[in-house]
Protein backbone atom coordinates (compact mmCIF):
# COMPACT_ATOMS: atom_id res chain seq x y z
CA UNK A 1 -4.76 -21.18 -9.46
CA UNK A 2 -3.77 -19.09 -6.57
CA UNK A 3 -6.12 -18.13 -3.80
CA UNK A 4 -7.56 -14.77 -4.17
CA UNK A 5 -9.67 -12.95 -2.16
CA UNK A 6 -11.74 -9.75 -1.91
CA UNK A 7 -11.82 -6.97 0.35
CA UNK A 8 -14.49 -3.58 0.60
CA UNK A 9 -12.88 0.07 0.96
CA UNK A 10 -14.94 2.66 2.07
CA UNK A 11 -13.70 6.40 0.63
CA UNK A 12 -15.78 9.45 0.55
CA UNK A 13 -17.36 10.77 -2.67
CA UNK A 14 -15.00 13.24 -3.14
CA UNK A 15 -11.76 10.67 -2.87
CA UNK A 16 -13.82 8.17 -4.70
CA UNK A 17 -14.23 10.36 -7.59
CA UNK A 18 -10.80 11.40 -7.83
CA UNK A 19 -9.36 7.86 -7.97
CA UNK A 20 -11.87 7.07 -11.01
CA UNK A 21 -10.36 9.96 -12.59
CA UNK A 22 -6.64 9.21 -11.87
CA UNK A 23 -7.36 5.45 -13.37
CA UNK A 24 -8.80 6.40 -16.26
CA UNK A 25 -5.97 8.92 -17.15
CA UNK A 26 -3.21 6.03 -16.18
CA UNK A 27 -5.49 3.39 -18.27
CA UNK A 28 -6.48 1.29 -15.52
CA UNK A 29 -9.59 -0.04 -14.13
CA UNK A 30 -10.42 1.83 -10.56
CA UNK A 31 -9.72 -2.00 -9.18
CA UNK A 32 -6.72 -1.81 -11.20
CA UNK A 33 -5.37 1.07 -10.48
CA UNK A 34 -6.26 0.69 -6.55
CA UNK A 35 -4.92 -2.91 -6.39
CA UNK A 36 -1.69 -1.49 -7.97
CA UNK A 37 -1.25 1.44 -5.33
CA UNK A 38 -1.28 -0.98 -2.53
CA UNK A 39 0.95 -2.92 -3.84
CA UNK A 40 3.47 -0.41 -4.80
CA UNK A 41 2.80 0.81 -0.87
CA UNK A 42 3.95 -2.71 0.55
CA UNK A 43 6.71 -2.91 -2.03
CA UNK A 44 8.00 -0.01 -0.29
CA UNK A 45 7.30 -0.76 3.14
CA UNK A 46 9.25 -4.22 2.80
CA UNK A 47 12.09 -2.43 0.97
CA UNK A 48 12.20 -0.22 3.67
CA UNK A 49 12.09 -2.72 6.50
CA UNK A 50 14.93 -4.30 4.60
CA UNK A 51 16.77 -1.58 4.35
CA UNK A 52 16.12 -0.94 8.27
CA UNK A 53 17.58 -4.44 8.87
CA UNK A 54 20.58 -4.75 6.76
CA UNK A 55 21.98 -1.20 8.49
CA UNK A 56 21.24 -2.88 12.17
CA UNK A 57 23.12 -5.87 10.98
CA UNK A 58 26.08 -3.33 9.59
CA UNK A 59 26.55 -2.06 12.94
CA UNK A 60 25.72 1.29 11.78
CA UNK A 61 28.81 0.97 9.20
CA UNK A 62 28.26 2.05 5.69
CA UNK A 63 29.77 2.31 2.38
CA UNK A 64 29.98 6.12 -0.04
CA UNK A 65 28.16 5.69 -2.86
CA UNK A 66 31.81 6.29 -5.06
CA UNK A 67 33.19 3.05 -3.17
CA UNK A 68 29.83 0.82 -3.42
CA UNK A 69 30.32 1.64 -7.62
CA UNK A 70 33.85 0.39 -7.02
CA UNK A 71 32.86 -2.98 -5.24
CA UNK A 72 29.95 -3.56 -8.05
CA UNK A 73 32.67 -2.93 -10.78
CA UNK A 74 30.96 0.02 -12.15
CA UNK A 75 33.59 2.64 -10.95
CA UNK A 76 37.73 2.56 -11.45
C-alpha cells in the first residue's frame, strides 16, 4: 500500500462554500474534487516545465504544426 499522507487547507467561508458547491455539481466529494484540482495543477506545471526544457534543448528550433503531422504520419 502506498504511503499517503494528509495535509489541512485553510479557505475562507465564502471560497469554502463555493468549492462544496462545484463538487457536488461535478459528483465528487469536496476531498475529491480538491485532491483532483491539485493534481490537474501539477500535471500542468510538469508538462509545462517539460515543454520549457525540450525547446532549450532544441536550440530555440521548432517544427510547423503541418510538418510535425508529416513526421507522425498523420499528414501526406
Amino acid at each position: 500500500m502506498a504511503n499517503i499522507k494528509s495535509t489541512t487547507i485553510r479557505f475562507d467561508n465564502d471560497v469554502l462554500e463555493l468549492i462544496h458547491k462545484q463538487a457536488n455539481l461535478d459528483g465528487q466529494s469536496t476531498t475529491e474534487y480538491m485532491r483532483n484540482a491539485v493534481l490537474e495543477k501539477l500535471e500542468d506545471s510538469l508538462d509545462y516545465q517539460d515543454a520549457v526544457d525540450n525547446i532549450r534543448a532544441s536550440n530555440g528550433h521548432t517544427v510547423s504544426r503541418k510538418n510535425a503531422k508529416k513526421q507522425l504520419g498523420l499528414e501526406k
